[in-house]
N, C-alpha and C. Protein backbone atom coordinates (compact mmCIF):
# COMPACT_ATOMS: atom_id res chain seq x y z
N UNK A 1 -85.63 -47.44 -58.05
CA UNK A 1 -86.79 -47.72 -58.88
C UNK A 1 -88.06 -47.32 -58.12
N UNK A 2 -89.30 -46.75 -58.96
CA UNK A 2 -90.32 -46.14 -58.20
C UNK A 2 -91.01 -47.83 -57.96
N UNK A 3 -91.86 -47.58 -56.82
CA UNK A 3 -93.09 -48.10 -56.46
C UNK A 3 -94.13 -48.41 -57.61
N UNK A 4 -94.67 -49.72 -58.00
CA UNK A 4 -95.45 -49.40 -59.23
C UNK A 4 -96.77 -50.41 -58.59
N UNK A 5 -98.23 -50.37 -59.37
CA UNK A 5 -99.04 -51.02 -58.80
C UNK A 5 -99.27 -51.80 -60.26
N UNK A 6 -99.77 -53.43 -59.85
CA UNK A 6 -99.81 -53.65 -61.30
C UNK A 6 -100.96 -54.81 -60.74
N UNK A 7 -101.86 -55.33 -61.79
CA UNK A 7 -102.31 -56.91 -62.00
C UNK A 7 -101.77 -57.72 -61.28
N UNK A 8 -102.14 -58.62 -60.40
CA UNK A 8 -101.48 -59.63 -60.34
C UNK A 8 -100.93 -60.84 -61.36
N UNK A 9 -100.19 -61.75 -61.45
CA UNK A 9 -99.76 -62.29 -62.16
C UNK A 9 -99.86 -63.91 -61.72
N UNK A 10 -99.69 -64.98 -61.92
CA UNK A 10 -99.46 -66.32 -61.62
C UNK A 10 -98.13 -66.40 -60.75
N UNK A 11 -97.12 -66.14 -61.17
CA UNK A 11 -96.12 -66.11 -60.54
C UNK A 11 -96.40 -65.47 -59.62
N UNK A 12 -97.12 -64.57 -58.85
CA UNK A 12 -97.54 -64.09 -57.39
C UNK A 12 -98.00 -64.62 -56.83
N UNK A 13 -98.75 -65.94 -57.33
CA UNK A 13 -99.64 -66.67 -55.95
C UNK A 13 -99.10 -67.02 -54.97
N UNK A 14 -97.57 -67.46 -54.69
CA UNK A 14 -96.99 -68.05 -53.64
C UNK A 14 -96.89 -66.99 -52.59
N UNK A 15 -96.77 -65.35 -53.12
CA UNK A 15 -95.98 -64.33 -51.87
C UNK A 15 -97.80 -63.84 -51.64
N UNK A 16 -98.75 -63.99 -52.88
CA UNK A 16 -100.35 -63.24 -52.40
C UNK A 16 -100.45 -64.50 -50.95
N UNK A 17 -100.51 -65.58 -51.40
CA UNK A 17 -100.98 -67.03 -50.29
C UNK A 17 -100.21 -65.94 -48.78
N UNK A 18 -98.92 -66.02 -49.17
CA UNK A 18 -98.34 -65.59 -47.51
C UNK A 18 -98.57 -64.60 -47.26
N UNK A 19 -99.16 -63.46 -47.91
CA UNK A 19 -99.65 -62.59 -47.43
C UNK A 19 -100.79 -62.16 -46.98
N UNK A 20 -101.72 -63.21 -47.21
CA UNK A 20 -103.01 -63.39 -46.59
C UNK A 20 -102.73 -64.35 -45.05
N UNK A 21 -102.01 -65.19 -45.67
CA UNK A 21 -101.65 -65.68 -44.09
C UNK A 21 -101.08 -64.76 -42.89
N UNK A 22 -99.98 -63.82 -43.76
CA UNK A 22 -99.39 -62.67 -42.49
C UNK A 22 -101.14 -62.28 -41.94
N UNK A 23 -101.62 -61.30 -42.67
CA UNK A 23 -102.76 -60.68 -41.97
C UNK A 23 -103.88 -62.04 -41.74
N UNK A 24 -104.37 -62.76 -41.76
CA UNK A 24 -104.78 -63.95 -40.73
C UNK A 24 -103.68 -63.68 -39.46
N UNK A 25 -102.97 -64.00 -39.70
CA UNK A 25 -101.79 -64.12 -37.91
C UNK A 25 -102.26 -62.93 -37.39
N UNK A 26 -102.30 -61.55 -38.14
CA UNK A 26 -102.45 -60.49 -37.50
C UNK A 26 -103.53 -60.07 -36.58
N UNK A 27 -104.51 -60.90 -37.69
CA UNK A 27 -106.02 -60.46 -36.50
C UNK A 27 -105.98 -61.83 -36.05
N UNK A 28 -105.49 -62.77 -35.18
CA UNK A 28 -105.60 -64.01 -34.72
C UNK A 28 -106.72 -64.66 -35.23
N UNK A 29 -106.40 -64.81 -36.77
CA UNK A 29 -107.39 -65.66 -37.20
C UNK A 29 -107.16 -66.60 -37.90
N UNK A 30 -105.80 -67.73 -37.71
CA UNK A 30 -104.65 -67.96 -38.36
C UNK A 30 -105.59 -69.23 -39.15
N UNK A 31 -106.36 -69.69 -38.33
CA UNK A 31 -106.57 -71.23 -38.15
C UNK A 31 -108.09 -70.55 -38.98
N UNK A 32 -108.76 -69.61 -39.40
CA UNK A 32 -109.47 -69.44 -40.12
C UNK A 32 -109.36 -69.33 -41.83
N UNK A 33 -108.12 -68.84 -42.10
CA UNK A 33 -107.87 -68.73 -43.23
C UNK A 33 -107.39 -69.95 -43.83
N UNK A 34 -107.76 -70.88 -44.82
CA UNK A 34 -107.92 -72.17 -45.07
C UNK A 34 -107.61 -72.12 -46.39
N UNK A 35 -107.51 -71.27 -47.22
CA UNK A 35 -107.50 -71.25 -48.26
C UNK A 35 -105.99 -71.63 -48.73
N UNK A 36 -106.17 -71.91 -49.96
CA UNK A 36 -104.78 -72.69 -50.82
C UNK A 36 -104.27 -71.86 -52.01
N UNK A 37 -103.11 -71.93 -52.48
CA UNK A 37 -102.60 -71.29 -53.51
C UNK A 37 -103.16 -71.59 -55.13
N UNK A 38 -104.35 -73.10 -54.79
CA UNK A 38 -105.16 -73.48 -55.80
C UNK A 38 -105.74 -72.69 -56.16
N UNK A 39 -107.06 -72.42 -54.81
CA UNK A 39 -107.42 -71.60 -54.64
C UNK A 39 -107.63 -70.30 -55.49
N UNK A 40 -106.50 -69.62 -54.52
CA UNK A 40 -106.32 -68.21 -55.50
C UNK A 40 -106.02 -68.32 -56.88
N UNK A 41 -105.17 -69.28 -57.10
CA UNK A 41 -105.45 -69.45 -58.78
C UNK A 41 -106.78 -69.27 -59.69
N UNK A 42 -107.51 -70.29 -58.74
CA UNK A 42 -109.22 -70.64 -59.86
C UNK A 42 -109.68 -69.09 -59.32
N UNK A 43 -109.65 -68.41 -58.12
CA UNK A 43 -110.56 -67.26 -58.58
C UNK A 43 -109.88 -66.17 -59.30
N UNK A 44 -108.39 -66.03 -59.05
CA UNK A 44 -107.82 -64.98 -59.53
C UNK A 44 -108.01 -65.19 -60.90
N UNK A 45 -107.87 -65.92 -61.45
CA UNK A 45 -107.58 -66.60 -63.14
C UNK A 45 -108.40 -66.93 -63.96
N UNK A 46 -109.39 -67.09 -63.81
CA UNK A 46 -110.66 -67.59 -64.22
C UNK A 46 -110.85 -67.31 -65.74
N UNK A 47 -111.86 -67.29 -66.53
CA UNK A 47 -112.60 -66.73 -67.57
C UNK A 47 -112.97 -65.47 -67.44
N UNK A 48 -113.99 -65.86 -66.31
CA UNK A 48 -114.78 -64.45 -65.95
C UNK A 48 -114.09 -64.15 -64.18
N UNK A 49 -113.15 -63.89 -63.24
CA UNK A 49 -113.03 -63.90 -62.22
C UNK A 49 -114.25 -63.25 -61.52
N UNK A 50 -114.48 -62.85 -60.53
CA UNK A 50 -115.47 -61.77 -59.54
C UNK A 50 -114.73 -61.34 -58.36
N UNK A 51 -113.38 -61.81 -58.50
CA UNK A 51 -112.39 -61.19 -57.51
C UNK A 51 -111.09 -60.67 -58.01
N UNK A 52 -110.36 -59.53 -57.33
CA UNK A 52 -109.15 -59.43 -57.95
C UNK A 52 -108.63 -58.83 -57.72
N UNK A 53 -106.60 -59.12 -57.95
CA UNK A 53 -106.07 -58.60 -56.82
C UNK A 53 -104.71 -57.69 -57.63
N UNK A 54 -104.49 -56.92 -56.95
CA UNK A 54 -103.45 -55.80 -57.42
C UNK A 54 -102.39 -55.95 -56.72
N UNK A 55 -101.11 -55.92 -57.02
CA UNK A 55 -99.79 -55.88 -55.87
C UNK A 55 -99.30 -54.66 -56.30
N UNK A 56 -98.08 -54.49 -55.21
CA UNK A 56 -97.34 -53.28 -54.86
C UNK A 56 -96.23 -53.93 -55.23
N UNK A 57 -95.05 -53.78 -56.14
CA UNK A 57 -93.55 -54.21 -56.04
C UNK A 57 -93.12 -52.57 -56.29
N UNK A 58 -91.65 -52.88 -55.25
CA UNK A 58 -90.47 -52.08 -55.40
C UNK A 58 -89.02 -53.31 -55.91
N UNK A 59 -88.40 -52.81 -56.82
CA UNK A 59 -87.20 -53.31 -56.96
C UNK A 59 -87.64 -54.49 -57.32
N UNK A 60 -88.78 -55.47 -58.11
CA UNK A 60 -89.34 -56.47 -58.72
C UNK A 60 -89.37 -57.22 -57.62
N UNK A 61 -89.50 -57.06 -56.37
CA UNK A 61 -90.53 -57.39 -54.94
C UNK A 61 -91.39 -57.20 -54.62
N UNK A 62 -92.35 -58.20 -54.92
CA UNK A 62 -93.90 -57.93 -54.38
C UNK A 62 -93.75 -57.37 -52.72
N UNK A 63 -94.46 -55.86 -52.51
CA UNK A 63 -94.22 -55.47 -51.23
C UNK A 63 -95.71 -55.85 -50.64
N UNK A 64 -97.24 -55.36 -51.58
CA UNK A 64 -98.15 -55.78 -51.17
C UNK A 64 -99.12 -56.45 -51.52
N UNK A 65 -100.49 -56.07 -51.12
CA UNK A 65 -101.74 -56.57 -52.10
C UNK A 65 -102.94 -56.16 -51.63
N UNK A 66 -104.17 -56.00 -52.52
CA UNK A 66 -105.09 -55.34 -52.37
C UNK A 66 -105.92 -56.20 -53.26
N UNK A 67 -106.86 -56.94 -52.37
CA UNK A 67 -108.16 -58.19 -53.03
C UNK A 67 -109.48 -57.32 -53.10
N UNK A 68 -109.82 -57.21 -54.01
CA UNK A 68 -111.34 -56.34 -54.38
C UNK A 68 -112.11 -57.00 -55.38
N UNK A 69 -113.31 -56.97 -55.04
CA UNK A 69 -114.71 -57.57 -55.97
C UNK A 69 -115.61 -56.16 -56.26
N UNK A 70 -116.23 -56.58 -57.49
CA UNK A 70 -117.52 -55.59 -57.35
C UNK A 70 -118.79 -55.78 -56.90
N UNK A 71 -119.49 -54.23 -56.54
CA UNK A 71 -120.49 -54.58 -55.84
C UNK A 71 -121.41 -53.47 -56.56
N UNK A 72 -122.70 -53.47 -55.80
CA UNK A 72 -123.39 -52.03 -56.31
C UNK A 72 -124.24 -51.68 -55.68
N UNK A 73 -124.46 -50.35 -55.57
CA UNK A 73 -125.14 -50.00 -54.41
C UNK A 73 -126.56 -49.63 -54.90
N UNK A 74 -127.79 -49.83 -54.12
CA UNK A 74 -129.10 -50.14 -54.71
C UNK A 74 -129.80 -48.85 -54.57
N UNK A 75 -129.22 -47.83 -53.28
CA UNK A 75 -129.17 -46.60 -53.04
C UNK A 75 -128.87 -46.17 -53.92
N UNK A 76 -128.32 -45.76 -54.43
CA UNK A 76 -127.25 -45.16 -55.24
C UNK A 76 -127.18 -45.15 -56.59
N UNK A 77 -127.93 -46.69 -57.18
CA UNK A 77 -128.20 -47.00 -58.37
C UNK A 77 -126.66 -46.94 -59.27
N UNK A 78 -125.42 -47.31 -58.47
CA UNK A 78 -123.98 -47.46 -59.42
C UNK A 78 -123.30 -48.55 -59.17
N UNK A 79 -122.62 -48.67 -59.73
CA UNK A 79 -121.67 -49.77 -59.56
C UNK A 79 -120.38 -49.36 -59.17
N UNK A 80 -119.48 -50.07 -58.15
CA UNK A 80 -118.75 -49.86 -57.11
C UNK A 80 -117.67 -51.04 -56.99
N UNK A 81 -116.39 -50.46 -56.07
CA UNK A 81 -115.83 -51.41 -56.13
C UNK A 81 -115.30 -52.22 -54.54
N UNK A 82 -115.60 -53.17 -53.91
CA UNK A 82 -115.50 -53.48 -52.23
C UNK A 82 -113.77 -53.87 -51.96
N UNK A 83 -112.96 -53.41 -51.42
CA UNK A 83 -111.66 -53.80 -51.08
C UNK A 83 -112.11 -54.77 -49.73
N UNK A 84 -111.23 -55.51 -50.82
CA UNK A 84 -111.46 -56.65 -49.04
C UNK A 84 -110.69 -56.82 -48.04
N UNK A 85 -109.20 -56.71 -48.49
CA UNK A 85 -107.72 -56.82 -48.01
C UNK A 85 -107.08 -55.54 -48.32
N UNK A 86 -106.07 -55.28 -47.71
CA UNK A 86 -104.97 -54.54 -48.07
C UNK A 86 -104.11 -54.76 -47.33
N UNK A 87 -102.36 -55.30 -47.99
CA UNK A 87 -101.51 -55.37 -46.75
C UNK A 87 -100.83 -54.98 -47.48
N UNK A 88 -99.73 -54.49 -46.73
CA UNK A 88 -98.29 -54.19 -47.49
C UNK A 88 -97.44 -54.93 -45.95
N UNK A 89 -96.44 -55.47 -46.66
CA UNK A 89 -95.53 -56.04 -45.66
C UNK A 89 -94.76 -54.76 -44.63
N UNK A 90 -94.68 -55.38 -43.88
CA UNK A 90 -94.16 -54.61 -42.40
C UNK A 90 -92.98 -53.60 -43.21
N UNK A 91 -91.77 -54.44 -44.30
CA UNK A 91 -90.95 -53.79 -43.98
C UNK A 91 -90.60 -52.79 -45.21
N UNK A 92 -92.03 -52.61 -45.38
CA UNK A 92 -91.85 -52.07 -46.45
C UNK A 92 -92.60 -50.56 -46.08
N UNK A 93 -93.43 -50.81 -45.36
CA UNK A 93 -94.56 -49.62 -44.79
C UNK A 93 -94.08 -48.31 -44.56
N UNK A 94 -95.09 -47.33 -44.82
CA UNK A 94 -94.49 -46.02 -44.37
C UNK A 94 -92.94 -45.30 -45.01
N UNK A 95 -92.79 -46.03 -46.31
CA UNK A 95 -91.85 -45.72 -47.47
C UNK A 95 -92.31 -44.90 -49.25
C-alpha cells in the first residue's frame, strides 16, 4: 500500500501525543513538553482551530506528523503557512 498524507483524525491523538513526546526526548526537552492529549484535542478540533496537523500512514499506521499554523508575511503582503513540527518515526524514515 502507498504512503498517503491525510487530516488528522481523533483517533490519532494518542500516537500525535507520542510523537511529540519522541521529538521532545530528541532535542532533550522532555520535561518541557507538558502538553496533554486534551490538549491536542481542543486545538486540533475546535470550531475555528489556528493549528493543524497532517499524518503520514503506511499500511493504516500512523508513521508521522506535521503541526502547522498560519501566518503572514507583512513584507510580502501574503498569507503563508509556518510548520512547526515534522517527525516521522525512526522506523519508518528514508522509505
Amino acid at each position: 500500500m502507498p504512503l498517503i498524507v491525510r487530516e488528522a483524525t481523533l483517533g490519532d491523538i494518542p500516537q500525535i501525543h507520542q510523537y511529540i513526546k519522541d521529538l521532545a526526548k530528541f532535542e532533550k526537552a522532555l520535561e518541557e513538553a507538558v502538553l496533554t492529549e486534551e490538549d491536542l484535542k481542543e486545538s486540533f478540533f475546535t470550531n475555528s482551530p489556528q493549528v493543524y496537523c497532517l499524518v503520514s500512514e503506511l499500511d493504516n499506521v500512523v508513521t508521522g506528523i506535521a503541526i502547522w499554523h498560519l501566518n503572514y508575511s507583512t513584507w510580502l503582503g501574503k498569507h503563508g503557512i509556518y510548520l512547526e513540527d515534522l517527525y516521522v518515526d525512526p522506523k519508518y524514515r528514508g522509505q
